[in-house]
PDB file of N, CA and C in Angstrom:
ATOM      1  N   UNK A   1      55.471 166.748 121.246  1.00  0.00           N
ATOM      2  CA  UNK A   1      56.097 167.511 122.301  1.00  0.00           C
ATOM      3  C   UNK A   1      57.600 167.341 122.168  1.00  0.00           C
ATOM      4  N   UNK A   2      58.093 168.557 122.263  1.00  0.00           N
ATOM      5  CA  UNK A   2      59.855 168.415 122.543  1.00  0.00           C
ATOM      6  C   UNK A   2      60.453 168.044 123.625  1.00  0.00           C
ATOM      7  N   UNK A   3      61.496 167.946 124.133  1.00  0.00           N
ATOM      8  CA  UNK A   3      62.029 167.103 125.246  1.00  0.00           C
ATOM      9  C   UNK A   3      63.399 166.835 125.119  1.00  0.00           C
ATOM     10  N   UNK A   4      64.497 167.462 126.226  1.00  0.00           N
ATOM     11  CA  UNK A   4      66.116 167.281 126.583  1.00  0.00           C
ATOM     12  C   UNK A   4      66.066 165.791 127.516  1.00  0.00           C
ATOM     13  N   UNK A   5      66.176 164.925 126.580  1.00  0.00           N
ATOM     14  CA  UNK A   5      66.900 163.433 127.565  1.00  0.00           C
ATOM     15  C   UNK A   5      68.143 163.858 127.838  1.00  0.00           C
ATOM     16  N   UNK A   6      68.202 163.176 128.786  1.00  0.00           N
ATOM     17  CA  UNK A   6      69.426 162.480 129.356  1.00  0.00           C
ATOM     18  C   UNK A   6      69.480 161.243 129.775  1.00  0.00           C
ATOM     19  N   UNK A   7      70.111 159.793 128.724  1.00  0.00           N
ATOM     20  CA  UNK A   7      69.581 158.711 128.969  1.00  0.00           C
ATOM     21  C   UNK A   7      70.910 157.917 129.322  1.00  0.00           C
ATOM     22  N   UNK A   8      71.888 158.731 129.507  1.00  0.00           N
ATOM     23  CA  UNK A   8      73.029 158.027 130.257  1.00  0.00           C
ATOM     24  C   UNK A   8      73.659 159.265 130.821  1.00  0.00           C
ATOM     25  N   UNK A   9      73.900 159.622 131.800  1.00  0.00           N
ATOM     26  CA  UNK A   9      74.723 160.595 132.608  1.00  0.00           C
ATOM     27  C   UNK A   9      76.146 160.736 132.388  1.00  0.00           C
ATOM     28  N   UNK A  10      77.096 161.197 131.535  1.00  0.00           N
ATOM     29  CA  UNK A  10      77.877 161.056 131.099  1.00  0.00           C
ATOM     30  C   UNK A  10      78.688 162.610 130.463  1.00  0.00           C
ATOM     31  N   UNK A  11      78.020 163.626 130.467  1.00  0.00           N
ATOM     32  CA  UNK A  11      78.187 164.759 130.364  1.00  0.00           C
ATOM     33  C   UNK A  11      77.338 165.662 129.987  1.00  0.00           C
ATOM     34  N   UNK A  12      77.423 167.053 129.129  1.00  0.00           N
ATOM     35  CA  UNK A  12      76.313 167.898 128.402  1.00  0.00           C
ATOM     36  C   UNK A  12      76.196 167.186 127.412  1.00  0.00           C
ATOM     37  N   UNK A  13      77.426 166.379 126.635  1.00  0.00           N
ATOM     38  CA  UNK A  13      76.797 165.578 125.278  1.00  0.00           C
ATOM     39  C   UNK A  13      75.870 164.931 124.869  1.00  0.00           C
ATOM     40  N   UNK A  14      75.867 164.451 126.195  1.00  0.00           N
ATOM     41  CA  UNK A  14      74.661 163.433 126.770  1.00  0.00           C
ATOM     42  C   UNK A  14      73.041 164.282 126.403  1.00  0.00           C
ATOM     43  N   UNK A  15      73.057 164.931 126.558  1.00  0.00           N
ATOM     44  CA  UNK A  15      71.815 165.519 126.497  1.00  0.00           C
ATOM     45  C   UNK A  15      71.409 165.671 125.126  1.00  0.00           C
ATOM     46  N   UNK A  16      70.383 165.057 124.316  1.00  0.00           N
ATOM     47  CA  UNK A  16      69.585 165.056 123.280  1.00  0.00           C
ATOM     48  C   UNK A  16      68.396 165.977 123.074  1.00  0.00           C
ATOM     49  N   UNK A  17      68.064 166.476 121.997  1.00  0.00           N
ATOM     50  CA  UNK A  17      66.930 166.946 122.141  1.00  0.00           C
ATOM     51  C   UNK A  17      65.885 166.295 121.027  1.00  0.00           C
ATOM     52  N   UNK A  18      64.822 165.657 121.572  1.00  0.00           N
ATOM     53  CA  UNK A  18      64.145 164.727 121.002  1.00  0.00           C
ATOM     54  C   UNK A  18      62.066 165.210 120.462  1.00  0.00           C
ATOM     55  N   UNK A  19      61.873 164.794 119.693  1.00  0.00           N
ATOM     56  CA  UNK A  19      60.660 164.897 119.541  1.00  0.00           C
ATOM     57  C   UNK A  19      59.805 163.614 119.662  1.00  0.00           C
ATOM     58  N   UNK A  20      59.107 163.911 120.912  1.00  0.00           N
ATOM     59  CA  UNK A  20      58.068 162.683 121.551  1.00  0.00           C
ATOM     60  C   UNK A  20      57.136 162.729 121.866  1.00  0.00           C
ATOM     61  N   UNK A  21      55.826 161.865 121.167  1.00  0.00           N
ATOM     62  CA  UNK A  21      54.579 161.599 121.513  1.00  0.00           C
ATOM     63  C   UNK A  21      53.757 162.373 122.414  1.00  0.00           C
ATOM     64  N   UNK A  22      52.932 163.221 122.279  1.00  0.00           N
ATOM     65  CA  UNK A  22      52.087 163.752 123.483  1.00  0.00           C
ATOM     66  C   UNK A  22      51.514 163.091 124.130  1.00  0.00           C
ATOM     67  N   UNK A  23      51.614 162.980 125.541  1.00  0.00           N
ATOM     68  CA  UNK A  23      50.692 162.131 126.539  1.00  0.00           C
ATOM     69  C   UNK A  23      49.570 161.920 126.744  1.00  0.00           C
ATOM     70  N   UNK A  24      48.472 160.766 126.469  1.00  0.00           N
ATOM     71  CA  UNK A  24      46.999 161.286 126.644  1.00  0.00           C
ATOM     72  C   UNK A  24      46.654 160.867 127.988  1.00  0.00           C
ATOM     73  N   UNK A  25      45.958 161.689 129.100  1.00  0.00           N
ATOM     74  CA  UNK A  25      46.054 162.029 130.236  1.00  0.00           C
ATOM     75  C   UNK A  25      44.902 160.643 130.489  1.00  0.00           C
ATOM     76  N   UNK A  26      44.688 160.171 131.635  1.00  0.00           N
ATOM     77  CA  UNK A  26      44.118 159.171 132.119  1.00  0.00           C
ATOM     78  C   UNK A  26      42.694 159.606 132.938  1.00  0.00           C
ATOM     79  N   UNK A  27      41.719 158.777 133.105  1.00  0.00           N
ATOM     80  CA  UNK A  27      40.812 159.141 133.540  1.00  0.00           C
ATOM     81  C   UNK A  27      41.058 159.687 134.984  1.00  0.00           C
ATOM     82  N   UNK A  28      40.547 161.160 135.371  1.00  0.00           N
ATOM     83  CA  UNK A  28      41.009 162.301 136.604  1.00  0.00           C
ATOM     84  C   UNK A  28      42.001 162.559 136.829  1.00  0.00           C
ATOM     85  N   UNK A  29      42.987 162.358 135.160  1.00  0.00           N
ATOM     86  CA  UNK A  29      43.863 163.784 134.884  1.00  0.00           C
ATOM     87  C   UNK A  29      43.538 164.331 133.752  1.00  0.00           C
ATOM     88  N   UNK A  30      44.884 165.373 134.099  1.00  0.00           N
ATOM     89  CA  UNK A  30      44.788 166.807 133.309  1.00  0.00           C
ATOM     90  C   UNK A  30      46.127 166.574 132.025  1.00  0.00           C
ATOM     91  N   UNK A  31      45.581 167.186 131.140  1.00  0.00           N
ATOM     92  CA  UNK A  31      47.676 167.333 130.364  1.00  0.00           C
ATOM     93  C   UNK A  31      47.220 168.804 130.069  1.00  0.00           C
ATOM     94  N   UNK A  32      48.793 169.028 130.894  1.00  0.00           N
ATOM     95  CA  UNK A  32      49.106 171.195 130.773  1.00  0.00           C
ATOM     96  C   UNK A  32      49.959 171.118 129.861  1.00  0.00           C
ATOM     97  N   UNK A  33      49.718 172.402 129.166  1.00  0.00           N
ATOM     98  CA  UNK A  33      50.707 172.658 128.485  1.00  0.00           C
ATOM     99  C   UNK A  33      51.624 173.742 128.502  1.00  0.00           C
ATOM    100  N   UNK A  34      52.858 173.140 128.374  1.00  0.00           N
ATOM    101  CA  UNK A  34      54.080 173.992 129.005  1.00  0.00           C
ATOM    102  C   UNK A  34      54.942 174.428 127.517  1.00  0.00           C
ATOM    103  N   UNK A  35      54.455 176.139 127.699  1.00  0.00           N
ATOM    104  CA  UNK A  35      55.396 176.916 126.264  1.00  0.00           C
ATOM    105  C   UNK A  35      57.137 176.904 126.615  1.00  0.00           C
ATOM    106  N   UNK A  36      57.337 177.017 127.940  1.00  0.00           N
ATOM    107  CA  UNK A  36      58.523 177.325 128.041  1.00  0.00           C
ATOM    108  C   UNK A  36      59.283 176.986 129.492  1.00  0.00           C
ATOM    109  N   UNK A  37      60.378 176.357 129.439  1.00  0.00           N
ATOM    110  CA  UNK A  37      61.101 175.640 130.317  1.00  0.00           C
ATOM    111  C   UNK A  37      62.446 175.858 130.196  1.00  0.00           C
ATOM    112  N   UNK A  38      63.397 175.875 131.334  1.00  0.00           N
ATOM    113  CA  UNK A  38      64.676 175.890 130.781  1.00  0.00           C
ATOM    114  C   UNK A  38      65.748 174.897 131.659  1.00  0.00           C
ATOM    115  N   UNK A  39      66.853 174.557 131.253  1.00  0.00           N
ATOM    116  CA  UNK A  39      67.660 173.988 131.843  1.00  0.00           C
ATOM    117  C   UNK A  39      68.798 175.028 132.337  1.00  0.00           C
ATOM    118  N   UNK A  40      69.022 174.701 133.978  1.00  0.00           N
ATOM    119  CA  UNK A  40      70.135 175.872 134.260  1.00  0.00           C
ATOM    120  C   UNK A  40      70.955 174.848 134.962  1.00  0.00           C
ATOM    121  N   UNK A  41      72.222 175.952 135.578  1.00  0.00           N
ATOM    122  CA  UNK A  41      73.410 175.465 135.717  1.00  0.00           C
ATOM    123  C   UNK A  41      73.670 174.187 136.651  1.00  0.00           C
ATOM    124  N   UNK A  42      72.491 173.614 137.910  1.00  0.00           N
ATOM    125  CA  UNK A  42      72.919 172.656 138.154  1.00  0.00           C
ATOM    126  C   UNK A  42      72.314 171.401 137.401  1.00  0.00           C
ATOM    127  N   UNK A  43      70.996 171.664 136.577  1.00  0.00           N
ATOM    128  CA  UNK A  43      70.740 170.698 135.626  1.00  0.00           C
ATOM    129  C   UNK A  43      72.705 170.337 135.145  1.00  0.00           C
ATOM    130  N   UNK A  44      73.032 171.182 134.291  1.00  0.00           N
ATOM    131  CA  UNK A  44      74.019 170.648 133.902  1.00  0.00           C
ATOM    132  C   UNK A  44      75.205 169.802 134.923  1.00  0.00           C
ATOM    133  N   UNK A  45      74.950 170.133 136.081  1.00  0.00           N
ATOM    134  CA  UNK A  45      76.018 169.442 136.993  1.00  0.00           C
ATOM    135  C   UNK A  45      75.643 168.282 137.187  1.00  0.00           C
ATOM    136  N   UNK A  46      74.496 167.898 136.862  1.00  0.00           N
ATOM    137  CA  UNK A  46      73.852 166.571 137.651  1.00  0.00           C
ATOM    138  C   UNK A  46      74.028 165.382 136.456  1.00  0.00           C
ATOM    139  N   UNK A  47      74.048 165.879 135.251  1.00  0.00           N
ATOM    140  CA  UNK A  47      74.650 165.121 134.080  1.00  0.00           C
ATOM    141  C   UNK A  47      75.939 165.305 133.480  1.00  0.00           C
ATOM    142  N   UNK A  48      76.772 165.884 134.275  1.00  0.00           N
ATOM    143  CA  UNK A  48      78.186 165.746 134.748  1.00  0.00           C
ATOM    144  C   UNK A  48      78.505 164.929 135.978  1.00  0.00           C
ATOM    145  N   UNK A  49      77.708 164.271 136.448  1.00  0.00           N
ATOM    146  CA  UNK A  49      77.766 163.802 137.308  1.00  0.00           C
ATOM    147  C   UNK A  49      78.721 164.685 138.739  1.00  0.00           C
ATOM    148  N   UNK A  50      78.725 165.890 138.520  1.00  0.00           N
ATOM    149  CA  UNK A  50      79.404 166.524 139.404  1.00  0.00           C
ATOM    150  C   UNK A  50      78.694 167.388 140.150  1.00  0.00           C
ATOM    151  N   UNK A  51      77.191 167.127 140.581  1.00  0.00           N
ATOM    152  CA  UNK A  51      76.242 167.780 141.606  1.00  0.00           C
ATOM    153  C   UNK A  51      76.668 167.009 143.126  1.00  0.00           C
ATOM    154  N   UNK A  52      76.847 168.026 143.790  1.00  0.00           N
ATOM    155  CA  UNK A  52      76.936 167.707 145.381  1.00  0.00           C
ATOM    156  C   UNK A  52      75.801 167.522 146.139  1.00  0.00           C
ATOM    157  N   UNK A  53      75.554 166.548 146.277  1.00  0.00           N
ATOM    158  CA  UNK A  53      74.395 165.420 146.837  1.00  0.00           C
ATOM    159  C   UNK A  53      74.732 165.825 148.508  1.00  0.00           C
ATOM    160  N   UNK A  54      73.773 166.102 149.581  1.00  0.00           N
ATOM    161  CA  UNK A  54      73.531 166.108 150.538  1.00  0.00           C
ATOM    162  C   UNK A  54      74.479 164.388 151.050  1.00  0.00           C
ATOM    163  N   UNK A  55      74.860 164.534 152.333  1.00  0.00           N
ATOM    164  CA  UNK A  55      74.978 163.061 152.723  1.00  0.00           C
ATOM    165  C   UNK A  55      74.102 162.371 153.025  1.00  0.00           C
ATOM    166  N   UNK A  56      73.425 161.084 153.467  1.00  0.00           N
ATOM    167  CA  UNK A  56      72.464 160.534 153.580  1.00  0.00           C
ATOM    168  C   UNK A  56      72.992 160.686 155.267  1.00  0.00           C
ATOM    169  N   UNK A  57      73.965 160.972 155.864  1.00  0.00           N
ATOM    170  CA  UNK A  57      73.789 160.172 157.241  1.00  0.00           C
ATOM    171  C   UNK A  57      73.924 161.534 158.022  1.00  0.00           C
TER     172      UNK A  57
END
């Protein structure tokens, strides 16, 4: 399976694209398989660390 890490938050550089192990699902699960996914514009803000987070209070 393919896969965009982000294993330190640090910008778009940050983001790898990696080839990793398929998951074998556990007894009373399922593994789906997903053709197509995408990353959009606040993905990228959030590994810019520049996504605007709700306040907690």
């Amino acid at each position: 399976m393919h896969a965009w890490l982000c294993e330190n938050p640090v910008g778009v550089d940050a983001l790898t694209w990696k080839e990793l192990p398929t998951p074998t699902p556990g007894p009373g699960q399922v593994l789906i398989e997903i053709r197509a996914a995408s990353l959009n514009f606040p993905d990228l803000l959030i590994v810019q660390n520049k996504y605007q987070m709700k306040s907690t209070r």
